[in-house]
Protein backbone atom coordinates (compact mmCIF):
# COMPACT_ATOMS: atom_id res chain seq x y z
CA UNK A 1 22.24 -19.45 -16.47
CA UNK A 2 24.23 -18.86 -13.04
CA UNK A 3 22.80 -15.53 -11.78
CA UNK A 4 26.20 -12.71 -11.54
CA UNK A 5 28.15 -12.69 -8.21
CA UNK A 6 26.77 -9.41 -6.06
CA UNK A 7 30.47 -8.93 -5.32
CA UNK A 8 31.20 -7.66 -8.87
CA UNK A 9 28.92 -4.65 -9.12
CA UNK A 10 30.93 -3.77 -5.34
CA UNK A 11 34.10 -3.96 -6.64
CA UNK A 12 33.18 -2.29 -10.22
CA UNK A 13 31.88 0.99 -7.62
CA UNK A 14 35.04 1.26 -5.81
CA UNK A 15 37.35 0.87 -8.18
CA UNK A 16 35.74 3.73 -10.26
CA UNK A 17 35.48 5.81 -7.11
CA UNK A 18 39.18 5.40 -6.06
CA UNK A 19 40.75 5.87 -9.93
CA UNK A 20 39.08 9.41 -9.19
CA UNK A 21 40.22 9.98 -6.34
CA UNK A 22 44.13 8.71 -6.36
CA UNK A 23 44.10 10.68 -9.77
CA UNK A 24 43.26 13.75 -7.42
CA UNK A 25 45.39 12.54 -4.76
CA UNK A 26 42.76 12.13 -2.36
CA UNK A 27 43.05 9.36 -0.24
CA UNK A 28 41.65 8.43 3.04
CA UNK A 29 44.43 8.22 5.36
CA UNK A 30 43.61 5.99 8.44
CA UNK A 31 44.43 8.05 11.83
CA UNK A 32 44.75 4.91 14.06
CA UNK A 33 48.31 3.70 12.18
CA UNK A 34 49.99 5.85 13.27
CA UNK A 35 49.36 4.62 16.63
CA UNK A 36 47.86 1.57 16.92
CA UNK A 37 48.26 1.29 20.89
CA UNK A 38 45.52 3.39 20.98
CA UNK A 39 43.26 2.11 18.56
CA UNK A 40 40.13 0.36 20.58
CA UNK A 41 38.41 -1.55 18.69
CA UNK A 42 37.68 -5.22 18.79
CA UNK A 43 35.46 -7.54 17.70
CA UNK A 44 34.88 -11.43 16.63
CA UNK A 45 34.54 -12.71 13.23
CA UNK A 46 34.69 -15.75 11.34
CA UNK A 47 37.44 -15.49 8.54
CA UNK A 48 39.21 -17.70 5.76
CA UNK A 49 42.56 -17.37 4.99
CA UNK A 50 44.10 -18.11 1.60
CA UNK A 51 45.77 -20.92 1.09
CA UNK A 52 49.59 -20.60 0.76
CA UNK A 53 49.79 -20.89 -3.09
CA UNK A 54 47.39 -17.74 -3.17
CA UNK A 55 49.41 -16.37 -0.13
CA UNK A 56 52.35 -16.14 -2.44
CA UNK A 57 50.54 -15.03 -5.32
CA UNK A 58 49.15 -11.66 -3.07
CA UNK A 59 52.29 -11.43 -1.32
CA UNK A 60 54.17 -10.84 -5.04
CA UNK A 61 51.37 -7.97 -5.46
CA UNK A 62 52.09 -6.56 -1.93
CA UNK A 63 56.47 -6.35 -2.77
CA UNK A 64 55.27 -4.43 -5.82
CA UNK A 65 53.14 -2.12 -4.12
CA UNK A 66 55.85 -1.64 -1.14
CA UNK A 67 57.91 0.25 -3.97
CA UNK A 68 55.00 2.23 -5.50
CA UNK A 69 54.17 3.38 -2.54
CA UNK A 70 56.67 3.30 0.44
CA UNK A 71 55.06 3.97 4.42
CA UNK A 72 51.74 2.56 3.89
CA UNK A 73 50.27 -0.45 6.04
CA UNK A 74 50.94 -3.02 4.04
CA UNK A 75 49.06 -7.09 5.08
CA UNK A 76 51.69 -9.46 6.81
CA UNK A 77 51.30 -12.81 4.75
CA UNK A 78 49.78 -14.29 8.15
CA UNK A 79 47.63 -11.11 8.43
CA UNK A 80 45.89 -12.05 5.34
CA UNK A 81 41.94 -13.17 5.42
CA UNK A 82 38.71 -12.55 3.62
CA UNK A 83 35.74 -12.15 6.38
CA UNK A 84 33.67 -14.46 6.07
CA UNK A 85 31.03 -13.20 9.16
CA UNK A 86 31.41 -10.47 11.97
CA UNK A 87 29.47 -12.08 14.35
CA UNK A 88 30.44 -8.89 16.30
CA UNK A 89 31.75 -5.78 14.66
CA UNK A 90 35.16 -4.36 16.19
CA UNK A 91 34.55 -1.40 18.03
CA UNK A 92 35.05 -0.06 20.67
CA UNK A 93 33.93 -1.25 24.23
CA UNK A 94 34.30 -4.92 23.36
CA UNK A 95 34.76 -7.47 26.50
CA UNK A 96 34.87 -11.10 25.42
CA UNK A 97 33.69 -11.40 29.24
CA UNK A 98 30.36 -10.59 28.68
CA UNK A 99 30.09 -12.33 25.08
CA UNK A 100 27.70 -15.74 25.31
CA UNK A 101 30.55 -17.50 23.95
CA UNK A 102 29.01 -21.35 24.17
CA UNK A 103 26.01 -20.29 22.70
CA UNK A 104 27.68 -19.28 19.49
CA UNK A 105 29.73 -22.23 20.11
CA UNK A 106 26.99 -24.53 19.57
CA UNK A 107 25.42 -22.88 16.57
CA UNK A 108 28.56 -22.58 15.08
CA UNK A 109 29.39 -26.84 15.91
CA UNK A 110 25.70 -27.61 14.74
CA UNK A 111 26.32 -25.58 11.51
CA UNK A 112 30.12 -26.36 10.26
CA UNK A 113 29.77 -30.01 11.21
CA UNK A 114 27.80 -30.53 8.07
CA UNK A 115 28.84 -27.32 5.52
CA UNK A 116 31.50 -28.99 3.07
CA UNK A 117 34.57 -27.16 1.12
CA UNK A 118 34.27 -25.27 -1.67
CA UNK A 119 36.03 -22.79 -4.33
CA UNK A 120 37.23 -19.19 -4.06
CA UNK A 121 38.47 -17.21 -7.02
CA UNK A 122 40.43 -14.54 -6.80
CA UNK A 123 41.29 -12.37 -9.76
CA UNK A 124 41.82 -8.90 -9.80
CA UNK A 125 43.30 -6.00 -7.60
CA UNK A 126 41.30 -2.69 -6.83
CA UNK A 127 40.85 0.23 -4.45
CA UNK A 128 38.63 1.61 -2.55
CA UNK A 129 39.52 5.24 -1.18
CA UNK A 130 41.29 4.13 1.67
CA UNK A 131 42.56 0.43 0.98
CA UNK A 132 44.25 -1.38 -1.78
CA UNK A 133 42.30 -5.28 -1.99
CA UNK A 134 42.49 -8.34 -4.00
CA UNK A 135 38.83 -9.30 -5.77
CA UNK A 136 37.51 -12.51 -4.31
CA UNK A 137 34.71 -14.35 -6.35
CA UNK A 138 32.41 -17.58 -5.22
CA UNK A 139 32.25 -19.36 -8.39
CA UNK A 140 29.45 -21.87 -7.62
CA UNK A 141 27.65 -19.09 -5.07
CA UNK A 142 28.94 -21.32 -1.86
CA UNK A 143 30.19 -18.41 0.10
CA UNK A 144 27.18 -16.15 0.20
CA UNK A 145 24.59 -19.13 0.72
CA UNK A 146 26.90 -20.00 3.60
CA UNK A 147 26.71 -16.69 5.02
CA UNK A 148 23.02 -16.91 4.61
CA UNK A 149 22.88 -19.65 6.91
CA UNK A 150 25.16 -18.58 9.42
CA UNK A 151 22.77 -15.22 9.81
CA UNK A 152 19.77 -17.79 10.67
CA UNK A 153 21.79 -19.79 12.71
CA UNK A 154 22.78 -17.30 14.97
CA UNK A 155 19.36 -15.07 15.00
CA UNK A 156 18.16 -18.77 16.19
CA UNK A 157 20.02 -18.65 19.13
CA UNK A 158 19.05 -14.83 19.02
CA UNK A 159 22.43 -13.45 18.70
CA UNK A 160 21.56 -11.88 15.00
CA UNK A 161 21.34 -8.03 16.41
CA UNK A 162 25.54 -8.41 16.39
CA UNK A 163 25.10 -9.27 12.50
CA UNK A 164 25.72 -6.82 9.80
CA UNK A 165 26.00 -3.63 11.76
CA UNK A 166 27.87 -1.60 9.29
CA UNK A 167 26.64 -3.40 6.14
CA UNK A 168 25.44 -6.89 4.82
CA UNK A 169 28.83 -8.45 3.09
CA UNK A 170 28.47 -9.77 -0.38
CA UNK A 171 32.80 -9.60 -1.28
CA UNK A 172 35.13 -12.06 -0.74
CA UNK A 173 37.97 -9.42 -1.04
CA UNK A 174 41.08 -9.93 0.87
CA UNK A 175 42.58 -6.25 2.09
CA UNK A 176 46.49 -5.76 1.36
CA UNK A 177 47.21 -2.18 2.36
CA UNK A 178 45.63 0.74 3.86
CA UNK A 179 47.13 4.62 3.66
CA UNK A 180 48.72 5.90 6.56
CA UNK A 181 49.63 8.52 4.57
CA UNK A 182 48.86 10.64 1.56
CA UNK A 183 50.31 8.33 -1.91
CA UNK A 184 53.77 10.11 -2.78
CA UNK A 185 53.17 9.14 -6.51
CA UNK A 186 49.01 8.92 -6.61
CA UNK A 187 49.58 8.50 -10.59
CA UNK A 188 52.22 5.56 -10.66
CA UNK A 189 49.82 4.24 -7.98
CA UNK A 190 46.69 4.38 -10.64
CA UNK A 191 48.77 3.08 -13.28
CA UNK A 192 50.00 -0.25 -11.31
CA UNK A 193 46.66 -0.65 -10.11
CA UNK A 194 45.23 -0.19 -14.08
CA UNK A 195 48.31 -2.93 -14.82
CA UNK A 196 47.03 -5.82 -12.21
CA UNK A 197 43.76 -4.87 -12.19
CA UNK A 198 42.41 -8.31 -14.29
CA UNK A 199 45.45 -10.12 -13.34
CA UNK A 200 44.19 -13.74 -12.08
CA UNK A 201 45.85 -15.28 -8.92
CA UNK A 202 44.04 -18.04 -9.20
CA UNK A 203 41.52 -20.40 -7.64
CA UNK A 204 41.80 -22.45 -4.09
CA UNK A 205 39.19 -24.68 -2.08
CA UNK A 206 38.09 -23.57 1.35
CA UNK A 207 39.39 -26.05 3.61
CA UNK A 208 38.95 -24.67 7.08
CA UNK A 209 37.19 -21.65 9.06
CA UNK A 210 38.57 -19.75 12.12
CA UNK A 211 36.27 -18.05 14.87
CA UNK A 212 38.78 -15.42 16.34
CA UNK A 213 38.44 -12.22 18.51
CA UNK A 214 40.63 -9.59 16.50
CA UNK A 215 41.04 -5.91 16.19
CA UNK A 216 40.29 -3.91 13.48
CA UNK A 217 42.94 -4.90 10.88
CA UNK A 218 43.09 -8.83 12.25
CA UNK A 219 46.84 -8.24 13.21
CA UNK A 220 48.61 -11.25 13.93
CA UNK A 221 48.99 -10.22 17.51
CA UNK A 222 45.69 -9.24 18.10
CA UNK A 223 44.02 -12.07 16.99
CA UNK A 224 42.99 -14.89 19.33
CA UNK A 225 41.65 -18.41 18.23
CA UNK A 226 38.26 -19.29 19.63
CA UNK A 227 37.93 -22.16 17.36
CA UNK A 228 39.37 -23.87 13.89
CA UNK A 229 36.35 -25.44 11.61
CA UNK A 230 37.79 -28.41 9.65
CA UNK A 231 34.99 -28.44 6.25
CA UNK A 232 35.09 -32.32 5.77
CA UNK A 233 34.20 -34.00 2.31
C-alpha cells in the first residue's frame, strides 16, 4: 500500500486555517506589491512549470478569481511554477557574484543527466492566509525522492547550509494570487474557493527543469535562466 503524499496533510492545514480567516476577513496583505521596485529579495531555485494544457486549466481558475476578487496579484500564465528546490532562499542581500555557480553546475549536470520524467497531479484549489494555490500531488512519490537527492547532492559539494532555510518542502503547489489588499467580498471568496476546491485539472509528465535566479514571486522579468534540464527517457 503506497504510503499518503506529505503534501496532503499541508494543504488540509491551510485550507482550514484560511476558511477561518477569509470568513473573518482577515487576510495577510503582502506590503511589497504595492511597490515592487523596492522589494529586495532574490534568490535561486530550481522550478517546474506546468505544461500548457495545465497552464490553461489554472489560467481558467485565475479569470474566475480576477472577478471575485478585483486588485489582487494575480500569476501571469508564464509566471506560473511549482518549486521544486531553493538552492538559495530569496532574500535580501543576494549577489549572484559571489554564488559558486560551477560548483552547483556540476552537481546539478551529474544529477539530472540520469533522473528521468515523471507525473504531477494537480487537483484542487486552496488558501493559505495570504495566497490563493493550486494542490500539486506526486502520484508515484518521484518529486519528493528527487528532492531528496538533490539535498545530498548539493551538501556533497557542501553547498546544503543554502537548503531549506525557511522550511523543508513537501507541496507541489503552484501559487496563483497573493492579497495586496484586504478581499472586498471575503464570503463570495470562501464560497468559490469551497466550489473548486476538489475540482481536478488534471495530470502532466515532468519534462524539463529550470535553474533560475528570481525574486520573490518568480516574475517573468526577474527571472534569469542559469540552465534548462531536459529529463530524457
Amino acid at each position: 500500500m503506497m504510503a499518503p503524499d506529505p503534501a496532503q496533510a499541508v494543504y488540509d492545514r491551510l485550507w482550514n486555517e484560511a476558511q477561518a480567516a477569509f470568513a473573518a476577513g482577515q487576510v495577510k496583505t503582502d506590503p511589497y506589491l504595492s511597490d515592487r521596485d523596492s522589494d529586495p529579495r532574490r534568490g535561486m531555485t530550481l522550478i517546474i512549470r506546468p505544461a500548457p494544457e495545465m497552464i490553461a486549466q489554472i489560467g481558467a481558475v485565475i479569470d474566475q478569481l480576477r472577478e471575485i476578487a478585483p486588485g489582487q496579484h494575480f500569476y501571469h500564465p508564464d509566471e506560473l511554477h511549482l518549486t521544486l528546490l531553493a538552492l538559495i532562499n530569496a532574500a535580501p542581500g543576494f549577489d549572484l557574484e559571489t554564488v559558486p555557480l560551477e560548483t552547483y553546475r556540476a552537481a546539478l549536470d551529474d544529477l539530472f543527466s540520469w533522473v528521468r520524467p515523471f507525473p504531477l497531479h494537480f487537483k484542487g484549489v486552496s488558501a493559505s492566509r495570504d495566497t490563493v494555490l493550486v494542490c500539486g500531488y506526486s502520484p508515484d512519490g518521484a518529486l519528493n525522492a528527487l528532492r531528496a537527492r538533490l539535498r545530498e547532492s548539493v551538501a556533497r559539494v557542501g553547498l546544503g547550509g543554502a537548503l531549506d532555510q525557511r522550511y523543508r518542502i513537501v507541496t507541489a503547489h503552484t501559487t496563483i494570487m497573493r492579497f495586496r489588499t484586504p478581499p472586498q467580498n471575503p464570503l463570495r471568496l470562501v464560497e468559490f474557493l469551497q466550489s473548486v476546491h476538489a475540482r481536478d485539472l488534471g495530470m502532466f509528465t515532468v519534462r524539463r527543469v529550470d535553474w533560475v535566479t528570481n525574486d520573490w514571486y518568480l516574475s517573468s522579468d526577474r527571472v534569469r535562466l542559469l540552465a534548462s534540464y531536459t529529463l530524457q527517457e
